[in-house]
PDB file of N, CA and C in Angstrom:
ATOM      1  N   UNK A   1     -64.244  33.561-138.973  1.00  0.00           N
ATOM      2  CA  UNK A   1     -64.339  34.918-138.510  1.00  0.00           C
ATOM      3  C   UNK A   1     -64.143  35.854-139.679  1.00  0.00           C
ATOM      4  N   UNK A   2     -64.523  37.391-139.419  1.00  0.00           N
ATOM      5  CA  UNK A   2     -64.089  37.824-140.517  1.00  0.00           C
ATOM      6  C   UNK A   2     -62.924  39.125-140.051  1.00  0.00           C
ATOM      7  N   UNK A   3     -62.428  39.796-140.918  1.00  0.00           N
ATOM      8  CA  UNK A   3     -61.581  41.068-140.522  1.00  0.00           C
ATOM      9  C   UNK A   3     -62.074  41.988-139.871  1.00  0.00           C
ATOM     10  N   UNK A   4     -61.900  42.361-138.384  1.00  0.00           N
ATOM     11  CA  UNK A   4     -62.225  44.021-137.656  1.00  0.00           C
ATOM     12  C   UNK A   4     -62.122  44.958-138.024  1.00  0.00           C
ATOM     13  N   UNK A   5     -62.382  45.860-137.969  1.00  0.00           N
ATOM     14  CA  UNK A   5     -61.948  47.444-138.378  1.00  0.00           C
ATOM     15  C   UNK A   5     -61.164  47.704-137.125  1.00  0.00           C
ATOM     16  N   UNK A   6     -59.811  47.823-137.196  1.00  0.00           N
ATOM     17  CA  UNK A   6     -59.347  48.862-135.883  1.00  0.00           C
ATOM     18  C   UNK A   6     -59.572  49.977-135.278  1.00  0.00           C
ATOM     19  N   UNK A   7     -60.916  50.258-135.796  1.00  0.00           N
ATOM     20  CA  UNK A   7     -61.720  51.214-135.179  1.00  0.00           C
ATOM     21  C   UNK A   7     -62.590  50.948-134.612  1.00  0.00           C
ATOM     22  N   UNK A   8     -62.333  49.666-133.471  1.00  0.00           N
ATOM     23  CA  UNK A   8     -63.357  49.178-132.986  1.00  0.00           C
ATOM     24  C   UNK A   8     -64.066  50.505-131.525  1.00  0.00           C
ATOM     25  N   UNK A   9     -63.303  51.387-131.189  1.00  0.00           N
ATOM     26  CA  UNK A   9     -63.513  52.200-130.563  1.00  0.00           C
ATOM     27  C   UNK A   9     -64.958  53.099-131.001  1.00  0.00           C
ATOM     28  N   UNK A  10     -64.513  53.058-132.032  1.00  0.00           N
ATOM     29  CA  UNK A  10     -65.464  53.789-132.480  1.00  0.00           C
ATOM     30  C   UNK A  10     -67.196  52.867-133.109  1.00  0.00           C
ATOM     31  N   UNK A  11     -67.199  51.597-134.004  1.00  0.00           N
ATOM     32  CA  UNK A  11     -67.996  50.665-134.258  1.00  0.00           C
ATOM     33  C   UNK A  11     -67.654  49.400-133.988  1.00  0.00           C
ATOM     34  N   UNK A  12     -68.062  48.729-134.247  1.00  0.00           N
ATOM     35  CA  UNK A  12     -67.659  47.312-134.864  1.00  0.00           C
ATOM     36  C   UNK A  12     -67.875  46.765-135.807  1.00  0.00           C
ATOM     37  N   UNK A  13     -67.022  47.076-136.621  1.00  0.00           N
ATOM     38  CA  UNK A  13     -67.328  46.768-138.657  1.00  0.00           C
ATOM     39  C   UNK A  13     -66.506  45.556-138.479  1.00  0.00           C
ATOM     40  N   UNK A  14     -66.509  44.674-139.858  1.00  0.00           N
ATOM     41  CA  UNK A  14     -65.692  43.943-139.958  1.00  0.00           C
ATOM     42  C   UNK A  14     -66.578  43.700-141.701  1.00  0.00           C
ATOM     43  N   UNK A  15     -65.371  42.783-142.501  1.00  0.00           N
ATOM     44  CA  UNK A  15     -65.169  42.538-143.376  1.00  0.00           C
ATOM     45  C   UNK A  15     -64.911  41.246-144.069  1.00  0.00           C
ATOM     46  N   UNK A  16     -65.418  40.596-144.500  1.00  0.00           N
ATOM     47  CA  UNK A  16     -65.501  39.389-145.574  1.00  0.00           C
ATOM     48  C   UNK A  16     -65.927  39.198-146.690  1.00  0.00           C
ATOM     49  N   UNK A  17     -65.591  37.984-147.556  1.00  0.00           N
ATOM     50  CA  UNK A  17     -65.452  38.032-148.949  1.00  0.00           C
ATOM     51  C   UNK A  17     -66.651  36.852-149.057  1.00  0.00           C
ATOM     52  N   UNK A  18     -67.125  36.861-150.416  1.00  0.00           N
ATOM     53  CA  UNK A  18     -68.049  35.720-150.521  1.00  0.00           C
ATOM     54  C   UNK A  18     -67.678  35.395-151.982  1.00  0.00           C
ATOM     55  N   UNK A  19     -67.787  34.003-152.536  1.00  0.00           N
ATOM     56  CA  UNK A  19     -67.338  33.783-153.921  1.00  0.00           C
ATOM     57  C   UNK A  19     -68.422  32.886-154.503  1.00  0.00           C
ATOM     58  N   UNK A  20     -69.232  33.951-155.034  1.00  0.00           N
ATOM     59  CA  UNK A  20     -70.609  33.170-155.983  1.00  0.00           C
ATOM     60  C   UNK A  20     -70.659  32.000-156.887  1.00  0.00           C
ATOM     61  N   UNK A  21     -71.608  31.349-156.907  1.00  0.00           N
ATOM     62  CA  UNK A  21     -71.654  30.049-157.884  1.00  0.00           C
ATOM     63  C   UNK A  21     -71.392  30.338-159.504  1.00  0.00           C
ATOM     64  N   UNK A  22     -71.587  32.206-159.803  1.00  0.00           N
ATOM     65  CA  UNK A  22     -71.361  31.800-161.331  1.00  0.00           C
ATOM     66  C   UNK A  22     -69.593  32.764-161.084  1.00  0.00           C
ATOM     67  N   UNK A  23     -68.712  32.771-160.314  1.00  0.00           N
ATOM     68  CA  UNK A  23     -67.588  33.484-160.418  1.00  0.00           C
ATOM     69  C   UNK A  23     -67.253  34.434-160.003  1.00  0.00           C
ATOM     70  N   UNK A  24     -68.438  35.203-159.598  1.00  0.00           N
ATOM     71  CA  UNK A  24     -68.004  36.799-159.348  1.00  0.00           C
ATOM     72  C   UNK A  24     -67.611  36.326-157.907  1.00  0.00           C
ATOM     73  N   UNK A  25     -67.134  37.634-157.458  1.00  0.00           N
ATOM     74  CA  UNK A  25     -66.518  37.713-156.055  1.00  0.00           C
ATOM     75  C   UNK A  25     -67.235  38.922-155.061  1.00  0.00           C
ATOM     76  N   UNK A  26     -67.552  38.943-154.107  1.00  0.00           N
ATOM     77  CA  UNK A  26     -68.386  39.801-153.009  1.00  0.00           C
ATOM     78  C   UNK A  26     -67.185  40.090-151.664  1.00  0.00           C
ATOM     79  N   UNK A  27     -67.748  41.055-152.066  1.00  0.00           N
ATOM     80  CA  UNK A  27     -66.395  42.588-150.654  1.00  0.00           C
ATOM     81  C   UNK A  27     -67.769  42.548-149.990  1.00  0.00           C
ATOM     82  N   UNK A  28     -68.086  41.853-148.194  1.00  0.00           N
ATOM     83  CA  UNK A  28     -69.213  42.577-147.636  1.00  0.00           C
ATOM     84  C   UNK A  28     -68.539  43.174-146.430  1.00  0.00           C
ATOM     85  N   UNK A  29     -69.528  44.241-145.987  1.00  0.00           N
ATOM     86  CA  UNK A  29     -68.881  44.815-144.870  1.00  0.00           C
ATOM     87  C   UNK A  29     -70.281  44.805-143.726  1.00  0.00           C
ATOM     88  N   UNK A  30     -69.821  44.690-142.640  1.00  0.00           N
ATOM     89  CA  UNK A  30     -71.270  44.336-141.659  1.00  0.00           C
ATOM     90  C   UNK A  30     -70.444  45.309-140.500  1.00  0.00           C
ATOM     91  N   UNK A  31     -71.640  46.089-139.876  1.00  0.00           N
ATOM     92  CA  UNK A  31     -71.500  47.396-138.707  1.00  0.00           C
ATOM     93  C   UNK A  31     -72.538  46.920-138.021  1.00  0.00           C
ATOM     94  N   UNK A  32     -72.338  46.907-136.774  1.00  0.00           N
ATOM     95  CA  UNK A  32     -73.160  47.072-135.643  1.00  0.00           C
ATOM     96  C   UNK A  32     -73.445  48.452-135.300  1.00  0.00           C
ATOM     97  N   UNK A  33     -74.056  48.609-134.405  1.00  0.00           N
ATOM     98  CA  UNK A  33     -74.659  50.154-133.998  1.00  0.00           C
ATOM     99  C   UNK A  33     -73.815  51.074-133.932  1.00  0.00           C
ATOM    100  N   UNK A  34     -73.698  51.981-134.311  1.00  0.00           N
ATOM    101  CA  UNK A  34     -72.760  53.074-133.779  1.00  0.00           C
ATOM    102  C   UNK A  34     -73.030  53.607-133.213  1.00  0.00           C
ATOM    103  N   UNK A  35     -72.280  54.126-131.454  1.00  0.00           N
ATOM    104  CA  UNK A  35     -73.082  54.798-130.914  1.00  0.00           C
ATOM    105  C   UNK A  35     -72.622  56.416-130.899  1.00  0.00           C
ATOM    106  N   UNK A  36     -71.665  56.538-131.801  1.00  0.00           N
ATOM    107  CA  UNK A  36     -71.300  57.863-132.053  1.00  0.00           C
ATOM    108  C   UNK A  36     -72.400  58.808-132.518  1.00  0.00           C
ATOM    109  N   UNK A  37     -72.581  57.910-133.710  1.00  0.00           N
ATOM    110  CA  UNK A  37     -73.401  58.875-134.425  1.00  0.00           C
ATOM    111  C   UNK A  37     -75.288  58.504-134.998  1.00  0.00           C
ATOM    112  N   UNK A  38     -75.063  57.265-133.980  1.00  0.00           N
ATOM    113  CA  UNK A  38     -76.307  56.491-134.070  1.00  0.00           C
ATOM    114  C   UNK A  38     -77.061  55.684-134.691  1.00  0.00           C
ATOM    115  N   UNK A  39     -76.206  55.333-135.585  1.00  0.00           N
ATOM    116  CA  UNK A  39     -76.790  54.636-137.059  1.00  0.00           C
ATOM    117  C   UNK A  39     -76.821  53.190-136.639  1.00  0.00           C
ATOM    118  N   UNK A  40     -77.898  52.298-136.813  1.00  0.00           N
ATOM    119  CA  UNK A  40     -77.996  51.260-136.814  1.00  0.00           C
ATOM    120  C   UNK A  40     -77.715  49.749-137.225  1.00  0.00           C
ATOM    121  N   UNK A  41     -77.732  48.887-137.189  1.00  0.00           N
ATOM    122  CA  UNK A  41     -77.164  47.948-137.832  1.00  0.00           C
ATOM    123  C   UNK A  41     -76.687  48.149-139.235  1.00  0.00           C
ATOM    124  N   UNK A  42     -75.562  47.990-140.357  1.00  0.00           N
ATOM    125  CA  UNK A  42     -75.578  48.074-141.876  1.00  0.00           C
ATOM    126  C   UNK A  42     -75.031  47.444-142.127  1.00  0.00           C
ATOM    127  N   UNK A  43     -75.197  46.879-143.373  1.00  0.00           N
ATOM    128  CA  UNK A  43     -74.680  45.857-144.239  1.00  0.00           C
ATOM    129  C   UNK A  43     -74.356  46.049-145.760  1.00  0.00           C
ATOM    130  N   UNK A  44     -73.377  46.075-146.764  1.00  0.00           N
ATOM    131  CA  UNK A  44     -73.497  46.262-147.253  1.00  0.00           C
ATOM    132  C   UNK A  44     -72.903  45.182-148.469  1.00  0.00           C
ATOM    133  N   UNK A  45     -72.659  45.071-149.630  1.00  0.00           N
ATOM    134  CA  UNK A  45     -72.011  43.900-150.526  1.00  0.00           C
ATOM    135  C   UNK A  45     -71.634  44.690-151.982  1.00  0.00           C
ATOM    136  N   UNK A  46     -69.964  44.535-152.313  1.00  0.00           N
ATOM    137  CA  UNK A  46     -69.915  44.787-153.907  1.00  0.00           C
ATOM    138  C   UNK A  46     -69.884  44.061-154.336  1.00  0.00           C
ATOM    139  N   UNK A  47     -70.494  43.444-155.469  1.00  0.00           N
ATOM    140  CA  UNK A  47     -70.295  42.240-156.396  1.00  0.00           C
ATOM    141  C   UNK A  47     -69.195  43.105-157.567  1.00  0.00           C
ATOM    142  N   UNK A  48     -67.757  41.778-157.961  1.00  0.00           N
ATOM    143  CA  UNK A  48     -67.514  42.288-159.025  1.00  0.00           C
ATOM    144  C   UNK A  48     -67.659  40.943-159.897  1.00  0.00           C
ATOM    145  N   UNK A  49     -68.136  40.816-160.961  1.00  0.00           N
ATOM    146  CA  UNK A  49     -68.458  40.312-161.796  1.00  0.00           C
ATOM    147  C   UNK A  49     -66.660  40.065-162.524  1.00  0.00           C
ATOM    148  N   UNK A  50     -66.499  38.845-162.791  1.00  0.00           N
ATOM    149  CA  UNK A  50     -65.261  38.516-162.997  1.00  0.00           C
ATOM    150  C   UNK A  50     -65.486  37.674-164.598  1.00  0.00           C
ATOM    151  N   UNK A  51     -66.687  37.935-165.012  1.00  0.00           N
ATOM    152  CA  UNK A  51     -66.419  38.121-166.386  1.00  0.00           C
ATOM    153  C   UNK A  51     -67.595  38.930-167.317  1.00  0.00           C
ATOM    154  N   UNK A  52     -66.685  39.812-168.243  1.00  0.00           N
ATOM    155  CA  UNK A  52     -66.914  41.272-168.379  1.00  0.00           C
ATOM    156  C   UNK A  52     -67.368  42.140-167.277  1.00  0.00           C
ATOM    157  N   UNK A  53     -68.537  42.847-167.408  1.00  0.00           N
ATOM    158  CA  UNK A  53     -68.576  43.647-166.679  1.00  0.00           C
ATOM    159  C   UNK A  53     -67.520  44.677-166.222  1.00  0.00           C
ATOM    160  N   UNK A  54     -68.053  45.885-165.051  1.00  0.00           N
ATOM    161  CA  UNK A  54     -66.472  47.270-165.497  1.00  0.00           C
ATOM    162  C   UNK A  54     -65.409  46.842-165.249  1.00  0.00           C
ATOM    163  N   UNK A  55     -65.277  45.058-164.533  1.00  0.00           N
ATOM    164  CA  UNK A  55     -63.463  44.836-164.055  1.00  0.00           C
ATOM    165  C   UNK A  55     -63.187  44.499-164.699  1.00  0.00           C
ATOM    166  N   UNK A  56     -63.848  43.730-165.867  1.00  0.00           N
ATOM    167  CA  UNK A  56     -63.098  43.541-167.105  1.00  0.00           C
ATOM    168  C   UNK A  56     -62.140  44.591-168.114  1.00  0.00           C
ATOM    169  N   UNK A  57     -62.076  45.840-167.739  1.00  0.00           N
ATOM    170  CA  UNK A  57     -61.529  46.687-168.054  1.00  0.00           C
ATOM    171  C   UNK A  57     -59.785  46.791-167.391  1.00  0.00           C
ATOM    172  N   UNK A  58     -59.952  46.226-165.971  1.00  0.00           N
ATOM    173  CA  UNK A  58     -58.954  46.475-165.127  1.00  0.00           C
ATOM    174  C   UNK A  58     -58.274  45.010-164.595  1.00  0.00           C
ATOM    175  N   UNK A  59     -57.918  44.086-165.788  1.00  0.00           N
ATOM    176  CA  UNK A  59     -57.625  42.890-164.878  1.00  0.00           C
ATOM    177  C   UNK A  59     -56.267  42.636-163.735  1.00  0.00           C
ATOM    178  N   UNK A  60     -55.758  43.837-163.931  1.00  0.00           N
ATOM    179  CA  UNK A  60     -54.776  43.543-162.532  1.00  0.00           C
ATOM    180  C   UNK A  60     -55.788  43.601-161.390  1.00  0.00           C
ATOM    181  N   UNK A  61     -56.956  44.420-161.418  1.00  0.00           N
ATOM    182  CA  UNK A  61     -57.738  44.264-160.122  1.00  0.00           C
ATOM    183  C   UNK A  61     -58.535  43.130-159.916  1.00  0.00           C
ATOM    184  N   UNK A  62     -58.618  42.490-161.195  1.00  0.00           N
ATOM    185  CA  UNK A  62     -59.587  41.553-160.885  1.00  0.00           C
ATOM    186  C   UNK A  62     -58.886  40.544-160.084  1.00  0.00           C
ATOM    187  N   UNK A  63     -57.802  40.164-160.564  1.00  0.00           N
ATOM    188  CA  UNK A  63     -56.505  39.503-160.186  1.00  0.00           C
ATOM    189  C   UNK A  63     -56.340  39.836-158.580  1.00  0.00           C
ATOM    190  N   UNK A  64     -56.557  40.785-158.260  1.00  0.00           N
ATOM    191  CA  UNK A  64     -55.942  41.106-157.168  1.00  0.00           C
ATOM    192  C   UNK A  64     -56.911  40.975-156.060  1.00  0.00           C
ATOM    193  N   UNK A  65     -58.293  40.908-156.983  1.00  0.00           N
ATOM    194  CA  UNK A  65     -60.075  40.761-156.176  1.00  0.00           C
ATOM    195  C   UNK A  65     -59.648  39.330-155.787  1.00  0.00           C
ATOM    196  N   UNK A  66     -59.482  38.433-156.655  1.00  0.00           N
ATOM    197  CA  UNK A  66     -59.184  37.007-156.537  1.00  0.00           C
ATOM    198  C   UNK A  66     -57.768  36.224-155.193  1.00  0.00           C
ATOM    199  N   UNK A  67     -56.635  37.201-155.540  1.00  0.00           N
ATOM    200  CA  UNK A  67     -56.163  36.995-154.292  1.00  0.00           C
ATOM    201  C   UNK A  67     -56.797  37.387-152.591  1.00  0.00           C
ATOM    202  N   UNK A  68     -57.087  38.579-153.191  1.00  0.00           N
ATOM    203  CA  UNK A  68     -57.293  38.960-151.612  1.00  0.00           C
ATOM    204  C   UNK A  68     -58.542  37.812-151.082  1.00  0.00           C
ATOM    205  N   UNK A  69     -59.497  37.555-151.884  1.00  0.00           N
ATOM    206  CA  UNK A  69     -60.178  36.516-151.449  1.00  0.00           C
ATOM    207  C   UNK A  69     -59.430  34.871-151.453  1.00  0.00           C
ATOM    208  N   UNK A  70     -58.810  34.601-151.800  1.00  0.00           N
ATOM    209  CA  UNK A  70     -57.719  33.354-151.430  1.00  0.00           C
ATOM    210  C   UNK A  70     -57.157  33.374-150.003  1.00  0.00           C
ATOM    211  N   UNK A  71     -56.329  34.511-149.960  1.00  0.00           N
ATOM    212  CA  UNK A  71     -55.462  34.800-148.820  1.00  0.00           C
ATOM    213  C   UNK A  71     -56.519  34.773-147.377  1.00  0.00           C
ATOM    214  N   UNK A  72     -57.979  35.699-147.501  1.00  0.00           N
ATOM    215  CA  UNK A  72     -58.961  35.880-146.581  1.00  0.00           C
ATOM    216  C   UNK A  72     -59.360  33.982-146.294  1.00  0.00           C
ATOM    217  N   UNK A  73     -59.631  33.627-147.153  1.00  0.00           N
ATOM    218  CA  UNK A  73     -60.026  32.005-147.370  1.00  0.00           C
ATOM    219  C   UNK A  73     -58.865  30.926-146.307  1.00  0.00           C
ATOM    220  N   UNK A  74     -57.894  30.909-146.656  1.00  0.00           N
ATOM    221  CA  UNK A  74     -56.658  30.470-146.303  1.00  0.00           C
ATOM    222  C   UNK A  74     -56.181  31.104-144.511  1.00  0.00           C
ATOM    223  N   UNK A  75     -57.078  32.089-144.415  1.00  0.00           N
ATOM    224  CA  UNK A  75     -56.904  32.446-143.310  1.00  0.00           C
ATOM    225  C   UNK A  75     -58.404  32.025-142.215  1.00  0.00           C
ATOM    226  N   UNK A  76     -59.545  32.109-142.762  1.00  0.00           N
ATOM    227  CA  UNK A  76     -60.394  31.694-142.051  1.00  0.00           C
ATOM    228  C   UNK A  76     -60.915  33.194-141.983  1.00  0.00           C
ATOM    229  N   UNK A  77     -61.022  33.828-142.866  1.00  0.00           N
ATOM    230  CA  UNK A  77     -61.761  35.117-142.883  1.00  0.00           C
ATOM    231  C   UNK A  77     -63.347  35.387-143.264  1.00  0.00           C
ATOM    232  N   UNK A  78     -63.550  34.629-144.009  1.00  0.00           N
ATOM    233  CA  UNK A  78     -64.707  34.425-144.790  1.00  0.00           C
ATOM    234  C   UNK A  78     -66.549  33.836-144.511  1.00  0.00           C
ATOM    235  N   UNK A  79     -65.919  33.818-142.701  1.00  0.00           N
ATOM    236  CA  UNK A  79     -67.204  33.339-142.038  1.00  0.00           C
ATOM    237  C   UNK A  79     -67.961  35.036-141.164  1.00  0.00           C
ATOM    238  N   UNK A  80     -68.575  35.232-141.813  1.00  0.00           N
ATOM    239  CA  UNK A  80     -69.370  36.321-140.949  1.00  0.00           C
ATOM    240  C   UNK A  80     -70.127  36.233-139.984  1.00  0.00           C
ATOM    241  N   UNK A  81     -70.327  34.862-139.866  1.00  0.00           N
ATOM    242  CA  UNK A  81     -70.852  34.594-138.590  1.00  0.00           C
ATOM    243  C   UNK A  81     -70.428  34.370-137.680  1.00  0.00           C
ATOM    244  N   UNK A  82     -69.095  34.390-137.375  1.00  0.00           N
ATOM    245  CA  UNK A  82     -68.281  34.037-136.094  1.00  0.00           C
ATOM    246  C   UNK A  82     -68.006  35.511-135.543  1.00  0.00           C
ATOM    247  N   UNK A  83     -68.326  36.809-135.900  1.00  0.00           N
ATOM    248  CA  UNK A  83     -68.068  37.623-135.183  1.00  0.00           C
ATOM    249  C   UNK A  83     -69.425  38.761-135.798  1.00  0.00           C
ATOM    250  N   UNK A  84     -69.801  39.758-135.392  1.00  0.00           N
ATOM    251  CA  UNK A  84     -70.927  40.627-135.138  1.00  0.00           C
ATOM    252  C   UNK A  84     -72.267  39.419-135.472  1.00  0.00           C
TER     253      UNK A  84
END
């Protein structure tokens, strides 16, 4: 499964991590329809590149890119297909 937004009132977002074959790490976020404001399915993905590239500037974040994807992993977060 992956993480809800507690704003499910409002969409249904949710959140998972993906960890590429050459290292980098992926934040995706997936929305179903909103019917607030009407916007349709979205999807979106950050890649951070975990060597050089701009996090190489900031390695407590990279560090911290790497846990949060462990912890998501370890929890069973990381399947986007078990929910939207």
């Amino acid at each position: 499964m992956a993480i809800l937004t507690d704003d499910c009132d409002i969409n249904d977002a949710s959140m998972y991590m993906l960890h590429g074959g050459n290292g980098d790490y992926y934040i995706c976020l997936k929305q179903s329809e909103d019917k607030h404001r009407g916007n349709k399915f979205q999807s979106i993905g950050v890649r951070f590149a975990m060597s050089g590239g701009c996090i190489s500037k900031y390695p407590e974040v990279a560090r911290k890119i790497w846990e949060l994807y462990r912890a998501m992993e370890e929890a069973g977060l990381n399947n986007p297909d078990d929910k939207l």
